[in-house]
Protein backbone atom coordinates (compact mmCIF):
# COMPACT_ATOMS: atom_id res chain seq x y z
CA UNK A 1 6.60 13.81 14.00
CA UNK A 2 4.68 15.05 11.11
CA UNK A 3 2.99 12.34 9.45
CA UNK A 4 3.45 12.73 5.36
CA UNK A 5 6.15 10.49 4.16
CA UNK A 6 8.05 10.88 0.55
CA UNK A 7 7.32 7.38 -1.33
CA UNK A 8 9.96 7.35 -3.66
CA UNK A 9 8.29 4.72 -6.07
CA UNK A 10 6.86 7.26 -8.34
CA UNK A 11 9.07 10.28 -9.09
CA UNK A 12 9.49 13.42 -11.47
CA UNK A 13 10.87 11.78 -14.64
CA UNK A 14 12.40 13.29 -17.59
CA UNK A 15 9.79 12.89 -20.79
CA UNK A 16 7.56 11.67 -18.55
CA UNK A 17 8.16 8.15 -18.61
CA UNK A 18 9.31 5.31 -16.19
CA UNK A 19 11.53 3.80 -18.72
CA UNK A 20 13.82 7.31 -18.69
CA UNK A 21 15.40 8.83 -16.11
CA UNK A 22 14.93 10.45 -12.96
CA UNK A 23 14.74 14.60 -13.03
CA UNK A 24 17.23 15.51 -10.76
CA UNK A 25 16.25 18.83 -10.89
CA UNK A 26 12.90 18.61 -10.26
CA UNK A 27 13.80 15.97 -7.61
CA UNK A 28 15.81 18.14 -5.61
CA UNK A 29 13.05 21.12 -6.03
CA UNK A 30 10.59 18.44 -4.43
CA UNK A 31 13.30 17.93 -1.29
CA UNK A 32 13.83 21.39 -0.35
CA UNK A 33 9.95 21.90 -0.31
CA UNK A 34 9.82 19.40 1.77
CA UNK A 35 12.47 20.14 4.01
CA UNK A 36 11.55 23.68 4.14
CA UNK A 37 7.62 22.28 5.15
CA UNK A 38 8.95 20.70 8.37
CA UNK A 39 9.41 17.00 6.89
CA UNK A 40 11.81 14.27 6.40
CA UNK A 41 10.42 10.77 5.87
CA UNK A 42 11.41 9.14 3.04
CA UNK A 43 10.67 5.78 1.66
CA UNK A 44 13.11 3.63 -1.34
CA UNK A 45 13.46 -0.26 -2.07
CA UNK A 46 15.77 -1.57 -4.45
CA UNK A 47 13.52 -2.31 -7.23
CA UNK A 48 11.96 0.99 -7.49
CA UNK A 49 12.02 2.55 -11.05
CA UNK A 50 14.35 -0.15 -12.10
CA UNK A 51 17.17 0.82 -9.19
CA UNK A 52 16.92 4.33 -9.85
CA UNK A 53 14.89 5.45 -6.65
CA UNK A 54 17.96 4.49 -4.46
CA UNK A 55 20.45 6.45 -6.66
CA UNK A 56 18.32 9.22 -7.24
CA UNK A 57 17.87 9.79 -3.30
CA UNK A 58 21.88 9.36 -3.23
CA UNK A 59 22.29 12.90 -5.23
CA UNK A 60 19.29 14.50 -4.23
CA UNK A 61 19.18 14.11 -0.68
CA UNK A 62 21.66 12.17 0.84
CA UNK A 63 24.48 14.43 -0.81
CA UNK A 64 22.87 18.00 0.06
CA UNK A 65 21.52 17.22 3.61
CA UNK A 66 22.87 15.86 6.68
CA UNK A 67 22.74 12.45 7.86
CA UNK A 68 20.66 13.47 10.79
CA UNK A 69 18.45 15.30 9.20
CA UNK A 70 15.96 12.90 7.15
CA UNK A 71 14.58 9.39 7.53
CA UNK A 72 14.93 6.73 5.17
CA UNK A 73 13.29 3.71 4.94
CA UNK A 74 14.88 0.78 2.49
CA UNK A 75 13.44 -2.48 2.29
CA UNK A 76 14.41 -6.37 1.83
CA UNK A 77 12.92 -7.45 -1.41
CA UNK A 78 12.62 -11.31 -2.03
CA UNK A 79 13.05 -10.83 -5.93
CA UNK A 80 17.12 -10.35 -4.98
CA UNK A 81 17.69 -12.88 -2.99
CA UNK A 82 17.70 -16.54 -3.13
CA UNK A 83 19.24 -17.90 -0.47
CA UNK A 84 20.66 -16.91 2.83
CA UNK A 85 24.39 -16.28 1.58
CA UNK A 86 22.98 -13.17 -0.99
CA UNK A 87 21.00 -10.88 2.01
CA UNK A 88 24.73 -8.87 3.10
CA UNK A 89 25.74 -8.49 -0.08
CA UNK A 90 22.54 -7.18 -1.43
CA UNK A 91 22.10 -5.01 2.24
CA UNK A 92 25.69 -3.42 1.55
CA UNK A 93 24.70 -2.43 -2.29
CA UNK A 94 22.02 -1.01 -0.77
CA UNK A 95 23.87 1.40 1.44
CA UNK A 96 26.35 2.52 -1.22
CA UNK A 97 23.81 2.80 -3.79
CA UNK A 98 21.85 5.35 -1.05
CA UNK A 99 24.91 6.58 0.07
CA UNK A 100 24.47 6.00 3.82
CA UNK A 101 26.01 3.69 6.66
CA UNK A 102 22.66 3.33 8.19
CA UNK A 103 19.02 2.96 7.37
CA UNK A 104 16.51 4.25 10.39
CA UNK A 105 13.85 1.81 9.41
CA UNK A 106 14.99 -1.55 7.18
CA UNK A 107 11.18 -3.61 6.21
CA UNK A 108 11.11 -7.43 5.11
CA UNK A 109 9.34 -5.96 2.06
CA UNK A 110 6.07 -7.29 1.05
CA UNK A 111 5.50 -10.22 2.86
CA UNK A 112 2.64 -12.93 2.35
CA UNK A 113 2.86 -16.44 3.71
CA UNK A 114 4.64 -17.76 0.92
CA UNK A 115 7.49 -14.92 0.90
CA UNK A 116 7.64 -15.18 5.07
CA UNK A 117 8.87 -18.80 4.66
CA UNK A 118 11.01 -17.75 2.44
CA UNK A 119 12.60 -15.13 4.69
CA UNK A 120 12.59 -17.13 7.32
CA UNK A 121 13.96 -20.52 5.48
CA UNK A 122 17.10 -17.77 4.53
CA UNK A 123 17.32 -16.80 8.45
CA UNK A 124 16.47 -12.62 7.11
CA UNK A 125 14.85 -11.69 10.55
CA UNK A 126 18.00 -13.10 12.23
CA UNK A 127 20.14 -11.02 10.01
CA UNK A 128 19.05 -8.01 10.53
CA UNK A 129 18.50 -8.48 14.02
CA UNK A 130 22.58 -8.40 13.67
CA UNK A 131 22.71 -5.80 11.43
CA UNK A 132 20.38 -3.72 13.79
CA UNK A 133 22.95 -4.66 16.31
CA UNK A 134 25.81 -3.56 14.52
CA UNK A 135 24.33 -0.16 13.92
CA UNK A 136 23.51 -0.18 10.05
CA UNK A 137 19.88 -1.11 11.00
CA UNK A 138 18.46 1.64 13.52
CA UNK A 139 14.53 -0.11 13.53
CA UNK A 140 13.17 -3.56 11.91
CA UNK A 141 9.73 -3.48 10.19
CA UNK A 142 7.70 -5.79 7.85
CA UNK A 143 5.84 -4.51 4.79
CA UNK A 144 2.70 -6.26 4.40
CA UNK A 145 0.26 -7.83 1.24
CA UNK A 146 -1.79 -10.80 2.95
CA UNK A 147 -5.04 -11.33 5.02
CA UNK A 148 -4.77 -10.42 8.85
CA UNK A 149 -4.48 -13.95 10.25
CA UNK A 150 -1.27 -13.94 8.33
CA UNK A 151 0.00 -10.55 9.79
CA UNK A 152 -1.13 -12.05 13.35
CA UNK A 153 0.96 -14.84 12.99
CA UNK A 154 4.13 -12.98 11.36
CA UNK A 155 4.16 -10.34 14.74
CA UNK A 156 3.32 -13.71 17.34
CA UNK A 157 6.54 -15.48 15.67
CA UNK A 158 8.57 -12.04 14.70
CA UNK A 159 8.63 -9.88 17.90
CA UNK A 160 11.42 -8.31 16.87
CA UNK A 161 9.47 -6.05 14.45
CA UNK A 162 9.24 -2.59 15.24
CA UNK A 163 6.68 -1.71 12.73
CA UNK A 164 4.40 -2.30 9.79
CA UNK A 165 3.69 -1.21 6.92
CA UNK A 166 0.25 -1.78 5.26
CA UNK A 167 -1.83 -1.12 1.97
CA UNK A 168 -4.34 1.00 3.60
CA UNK A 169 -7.33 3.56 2.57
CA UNK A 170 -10.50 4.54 2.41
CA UNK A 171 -11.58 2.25 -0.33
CA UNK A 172 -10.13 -0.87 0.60
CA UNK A 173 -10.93 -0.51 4.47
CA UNK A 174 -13.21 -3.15 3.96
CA UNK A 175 -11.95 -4.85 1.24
CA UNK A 176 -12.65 -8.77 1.66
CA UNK A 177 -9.29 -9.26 -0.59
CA UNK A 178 -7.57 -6.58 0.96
CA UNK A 179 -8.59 -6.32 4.63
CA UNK A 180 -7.01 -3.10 5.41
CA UNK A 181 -9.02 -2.26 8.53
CA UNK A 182 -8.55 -5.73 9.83
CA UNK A 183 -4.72 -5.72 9.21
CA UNK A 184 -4.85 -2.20 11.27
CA UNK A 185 -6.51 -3.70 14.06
CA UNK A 186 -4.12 -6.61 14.04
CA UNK A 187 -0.80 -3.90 14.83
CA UNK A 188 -3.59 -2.22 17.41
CA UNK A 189 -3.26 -5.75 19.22
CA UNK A 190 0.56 -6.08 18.99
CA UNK A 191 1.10 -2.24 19.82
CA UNK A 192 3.01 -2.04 16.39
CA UNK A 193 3.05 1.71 14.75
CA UNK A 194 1.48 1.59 11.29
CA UNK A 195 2.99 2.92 7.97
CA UNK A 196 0.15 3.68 5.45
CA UNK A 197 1.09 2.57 1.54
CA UNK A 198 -1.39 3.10 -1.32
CA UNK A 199 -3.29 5.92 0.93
CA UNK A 200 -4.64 7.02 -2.55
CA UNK A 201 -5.21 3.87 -4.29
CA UNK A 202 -2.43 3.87 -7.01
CA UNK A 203 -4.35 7.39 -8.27
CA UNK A 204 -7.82 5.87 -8.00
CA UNK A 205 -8.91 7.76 -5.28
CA UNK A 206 -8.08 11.14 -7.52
CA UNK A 207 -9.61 10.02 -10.27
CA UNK A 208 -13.15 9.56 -9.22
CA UNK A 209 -16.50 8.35 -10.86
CA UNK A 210 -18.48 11.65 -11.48
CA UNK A 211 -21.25 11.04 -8.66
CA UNK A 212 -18.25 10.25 -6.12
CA UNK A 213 -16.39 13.99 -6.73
CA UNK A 214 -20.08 15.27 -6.94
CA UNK A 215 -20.69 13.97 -3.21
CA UNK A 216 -16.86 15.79 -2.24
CA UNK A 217 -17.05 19.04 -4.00
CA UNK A 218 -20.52 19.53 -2.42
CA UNK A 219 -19.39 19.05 1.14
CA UNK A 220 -16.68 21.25 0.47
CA UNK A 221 -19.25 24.23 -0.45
CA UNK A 222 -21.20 23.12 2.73
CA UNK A 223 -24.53 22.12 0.87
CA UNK A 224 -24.88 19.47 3.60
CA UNK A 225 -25.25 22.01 6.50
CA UNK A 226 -22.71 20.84 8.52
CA UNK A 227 -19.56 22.24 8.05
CA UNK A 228 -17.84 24.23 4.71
CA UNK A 229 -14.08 23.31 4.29
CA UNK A 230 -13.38 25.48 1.16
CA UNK A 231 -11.22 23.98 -1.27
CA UNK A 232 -10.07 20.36 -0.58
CA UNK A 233 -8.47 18.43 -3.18
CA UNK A 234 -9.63 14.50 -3.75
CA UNK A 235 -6.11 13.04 -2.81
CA UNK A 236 -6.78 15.48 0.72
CA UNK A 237 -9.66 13.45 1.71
CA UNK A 238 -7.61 10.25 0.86
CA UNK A 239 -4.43 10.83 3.01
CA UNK A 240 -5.94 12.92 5.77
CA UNK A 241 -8.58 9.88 6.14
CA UNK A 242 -5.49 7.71 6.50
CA UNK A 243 -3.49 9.87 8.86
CA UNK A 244 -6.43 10.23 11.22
CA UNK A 245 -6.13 6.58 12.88
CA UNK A 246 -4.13 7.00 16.14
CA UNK A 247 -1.99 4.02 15.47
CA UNK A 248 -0.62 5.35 12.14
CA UNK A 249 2.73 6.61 12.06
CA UNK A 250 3.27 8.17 8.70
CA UNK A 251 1.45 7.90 5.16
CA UNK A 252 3.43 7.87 2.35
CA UNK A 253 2.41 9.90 -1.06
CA UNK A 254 4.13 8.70 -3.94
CA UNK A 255 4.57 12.40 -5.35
CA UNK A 256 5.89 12.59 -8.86
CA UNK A 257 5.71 16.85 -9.41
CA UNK A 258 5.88 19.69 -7.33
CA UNK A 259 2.22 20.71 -7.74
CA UNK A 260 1.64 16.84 -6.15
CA UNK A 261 3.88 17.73 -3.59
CA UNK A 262 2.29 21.31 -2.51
CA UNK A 263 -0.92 19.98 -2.42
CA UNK A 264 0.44 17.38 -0.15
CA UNK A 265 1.39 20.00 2.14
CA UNK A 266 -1.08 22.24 2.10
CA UNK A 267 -3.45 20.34 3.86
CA UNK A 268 -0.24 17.78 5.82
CA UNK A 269 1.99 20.60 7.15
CA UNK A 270 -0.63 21.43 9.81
CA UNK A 271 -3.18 18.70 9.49
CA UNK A 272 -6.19 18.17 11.56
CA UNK A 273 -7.76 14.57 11.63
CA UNK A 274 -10.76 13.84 10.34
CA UNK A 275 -14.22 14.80 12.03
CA UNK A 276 -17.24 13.32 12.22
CA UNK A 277 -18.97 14.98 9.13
CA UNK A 278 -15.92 13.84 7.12
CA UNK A 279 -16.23 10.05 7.88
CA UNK A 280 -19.87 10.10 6.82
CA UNK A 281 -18.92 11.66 3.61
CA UNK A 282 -15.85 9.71 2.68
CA UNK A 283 -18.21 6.17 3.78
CA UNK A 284 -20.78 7.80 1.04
CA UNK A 285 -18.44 7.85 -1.55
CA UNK A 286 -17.29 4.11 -0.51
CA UNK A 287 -20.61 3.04 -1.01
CA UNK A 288 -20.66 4.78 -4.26
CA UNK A 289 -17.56 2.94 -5.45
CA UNK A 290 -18.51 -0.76 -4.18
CA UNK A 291 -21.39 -0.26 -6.76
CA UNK A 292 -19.91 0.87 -9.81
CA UNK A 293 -19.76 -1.81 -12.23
CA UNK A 294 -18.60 -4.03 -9.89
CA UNK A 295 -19.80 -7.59 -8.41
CA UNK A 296 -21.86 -7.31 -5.63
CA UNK A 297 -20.09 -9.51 -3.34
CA UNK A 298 -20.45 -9.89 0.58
CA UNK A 299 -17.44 -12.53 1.00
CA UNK A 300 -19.52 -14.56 3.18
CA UNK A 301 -17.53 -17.17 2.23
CA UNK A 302 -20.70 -19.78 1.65
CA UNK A 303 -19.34 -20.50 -1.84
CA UNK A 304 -15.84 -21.05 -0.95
CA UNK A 305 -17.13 -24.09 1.61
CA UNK A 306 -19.23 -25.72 -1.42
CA UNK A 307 -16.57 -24.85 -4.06
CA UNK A 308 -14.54 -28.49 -5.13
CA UNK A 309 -11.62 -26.82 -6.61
CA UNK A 310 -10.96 -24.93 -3.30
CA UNK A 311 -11.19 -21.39 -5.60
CA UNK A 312 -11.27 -18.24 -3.08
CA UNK A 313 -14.24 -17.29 -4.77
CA UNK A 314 -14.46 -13.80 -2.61
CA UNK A 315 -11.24 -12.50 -2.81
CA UNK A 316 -10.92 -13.02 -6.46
CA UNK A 317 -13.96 -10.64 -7.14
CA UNK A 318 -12.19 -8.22 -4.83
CA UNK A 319 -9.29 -8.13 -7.23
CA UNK A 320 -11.30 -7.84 -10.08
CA UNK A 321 -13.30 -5.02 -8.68
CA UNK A 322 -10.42 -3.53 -7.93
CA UNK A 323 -8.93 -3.99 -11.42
CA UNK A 324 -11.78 -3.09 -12.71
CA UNK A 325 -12.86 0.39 -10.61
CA UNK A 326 -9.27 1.64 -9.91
CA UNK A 327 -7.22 -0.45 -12.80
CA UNK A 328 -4.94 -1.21 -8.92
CA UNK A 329 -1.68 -2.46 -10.26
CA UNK A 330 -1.66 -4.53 -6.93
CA UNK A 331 -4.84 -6.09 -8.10
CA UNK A 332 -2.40 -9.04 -9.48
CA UNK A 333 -0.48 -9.45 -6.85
CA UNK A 334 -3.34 -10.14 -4.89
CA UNK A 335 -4.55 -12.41 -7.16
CA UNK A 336 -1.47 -14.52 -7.09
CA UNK A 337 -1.32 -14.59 -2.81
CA UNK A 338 -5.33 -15.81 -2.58
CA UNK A 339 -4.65 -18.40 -4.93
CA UNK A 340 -1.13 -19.25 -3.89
CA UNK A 341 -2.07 -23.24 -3.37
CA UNK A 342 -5.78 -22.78 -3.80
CA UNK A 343 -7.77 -23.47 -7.37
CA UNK A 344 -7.68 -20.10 -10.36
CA UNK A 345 -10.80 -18.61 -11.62
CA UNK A 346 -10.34 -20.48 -14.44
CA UNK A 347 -10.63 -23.88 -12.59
CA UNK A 348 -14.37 -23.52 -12.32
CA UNK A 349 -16.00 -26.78 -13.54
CA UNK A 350 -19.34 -25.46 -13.94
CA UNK A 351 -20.90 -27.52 -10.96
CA UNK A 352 -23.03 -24.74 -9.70
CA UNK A 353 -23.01 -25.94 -5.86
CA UNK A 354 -21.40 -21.66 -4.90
CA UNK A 355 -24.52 -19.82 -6.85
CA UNK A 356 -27.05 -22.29 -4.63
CA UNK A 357 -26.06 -21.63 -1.84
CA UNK A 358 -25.03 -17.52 -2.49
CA UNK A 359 -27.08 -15.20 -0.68
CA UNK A 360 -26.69 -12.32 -2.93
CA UNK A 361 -27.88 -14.72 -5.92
CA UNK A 362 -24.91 -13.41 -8.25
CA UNK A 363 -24.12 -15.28 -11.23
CA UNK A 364 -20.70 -17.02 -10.03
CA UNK A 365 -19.50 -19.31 -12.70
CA UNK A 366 -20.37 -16.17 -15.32
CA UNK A 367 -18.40 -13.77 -13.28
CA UNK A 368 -15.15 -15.71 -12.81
CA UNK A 369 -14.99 -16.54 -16.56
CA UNK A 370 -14.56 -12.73 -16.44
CA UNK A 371 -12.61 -12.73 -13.68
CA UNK A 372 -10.57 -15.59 -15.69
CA UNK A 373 -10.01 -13.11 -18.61
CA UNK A 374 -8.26 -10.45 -16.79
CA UNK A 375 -5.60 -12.25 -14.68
CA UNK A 376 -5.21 -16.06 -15.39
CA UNK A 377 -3.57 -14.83 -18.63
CA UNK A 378 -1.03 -13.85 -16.39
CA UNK A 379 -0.64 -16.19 -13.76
């Protein structure tokens, strides 16, 4: 199976805005590209662009192509549901709104520790265990937000889940707040195939720092005397990085115009993994983004064991940096699962005890009055 997937979050709109409406006609332009490419993997939820994802793959693709002839993936979002008694009902909107009796993958959709119990206090897993049973469900998946112990424990109690779905790239691979590679290594362990989201960072990995496309564009010419690839586009290096791991089963683009979409294939429809030379570069331009403007954390969690007000001290300068380098709209959500039960930047008293014993000698209680600023507002 070729490994681009359609991530139907972000798509062509009319006037360019998310508030409007979805352009059919580009849409269906997008499909038969596609198609025509040798792919078929496409990814929905119900919240996407305000329900509009799942009705907008109803009369683009699910009217014009067979049944049999694409993959989609719909997911379980806890924002719909309450209690046990509202899962079918939402499940069964989802199918008409789609337009399909079946969904070949079905993902308890962003799951941290607090949304697991959730799921699990509403008996979801055992659900669509029955609905898998019953033939609307063909494969049952998690999509993931949380630190790797969490995923470990979600697969030892859950191993009825097929697959997983992670927030992974070449940025955040070793993200203290993010733990990307760690969460891969994690559905190594289990044997669980890996669905890449965020493979270009929400855009950020596009829209590079000056010295970081400098670094690109010159290995592309060859100026490094190892190997000349010719024209390679920023987003290339992002997806192909992710589609090289051997446990990842598809990497979704969230493509929103055709000229997204043949890009996406030029380099997809008969990709090559990564080589050596590649990795080098891509862990230059890593380096180059950890130190832009950004707080020069290790996460070696020192400060966290001193801090009174229990304040994850580490992952919190993740999200900022984050925030700060890539403007990550999942920077917030973040936020809100490392302090879920845990003291808010903002919570600082001043005391000190994290910048004596910090081995990088940073300037804590300064830096999460900033870190205060950008997200307590909104937590």
């Amino acid at each position: 199976m070729k490994k681009l997937g359609f991530g139907c979050m972000r798509l062509p709109m009319k006037n360019g805005s998310m508030d409007g409406e979805v352009d059919y006609e580009e849409f269906n332009k997008m499909i038969d590209k596609f198609f025509e490419a040798g792919f078929n993997y496409f990814d929905t939820a119900h919240g996407y662009i305000g329900g509009k994802s799942e009705i907008a793959l109803r009369e683009c693709l699910v009217k014009r192509y067979p049944r049999d002839s694409y993959i989609l993936t719909n997911k379980l979002t806890t924002h719909y549901f309450q209690k046990e008694e509202e899962i079918l009902p939402l499940f069964e909107k989802q199918l008409l709104d789609t337009g399909v009796e079946y969904f070949d993958y079905y993902l308890m959709h962003a799951l941290n520790l607090d949304f697991y119990q959730k799921y699990v206090k509403c008996h979801a897993f055992e659900i669509a265990k029955k609905l898998k049973e019953q033939g609307k469900i063909k494969h049952l998946g998690i999509s993931f937000h949380d630190k790797a112990e969490i995923l470990e424990k979600i697969l030892i109690e859950q191993p009825e889940v097929e697959i997983v779905q992670i927030q992974f790239n070449y940025a955040d691979y070793d993200d203290a707040g993010i733990e990307s590679y760690k969460c891969y290594q994690v559905c190594e362990k289990y044997n669980k195939p890996v669905i890449i989201m965020e493979p270009v960072k929400g855009g950020g990995l596009v829209n590079l720092p000056e010295d970081a496309k400098k670094i690109l564009d010159e290995f592309n010419t060859g100026k490094y005397g190892k190997e000349k690839v010719g024209h390679a586009s920023y987003a290339s290096y992002a997806i192909r990085f992710c589609a090289s791991f051997e446990k990842v089963f598809m990497v979704l683009s969230g493509m929103s115009s055709l000229e997204q979409m043949e890009d996406n294939l030029s380099y997809m429809k008969d990709f090559i993994p990564f080589t050596e030379a590649e990795y080098h570069v891509v862990k230059q331009v890593r380096e180059i983004l950890k130190n832009q403007d950004s707080i020069a954390c290790t996460a070696c969690q020192y400060c966290v064991v001193e801090c009174p007000k229990r304040i994850p001290i580490p992952d919190l300068f993740a999200c900022y940096n984050a925030k700060k380098l890539f403007n990550d709209w999942n920077s917030e959500w973040y936020y809100g699962v490392h302090t879920k039960g845990k003291g808010i930047a903002s919570d600082c008293i001043k005391c000190g005890k994290c910048e004596k014993v910090c081995p990088q000698h940073l300037t804590i209680r300064k830096y999460l009055e900033d870190v205060s600023v950008i997200f307590d507002k909104k937590n």
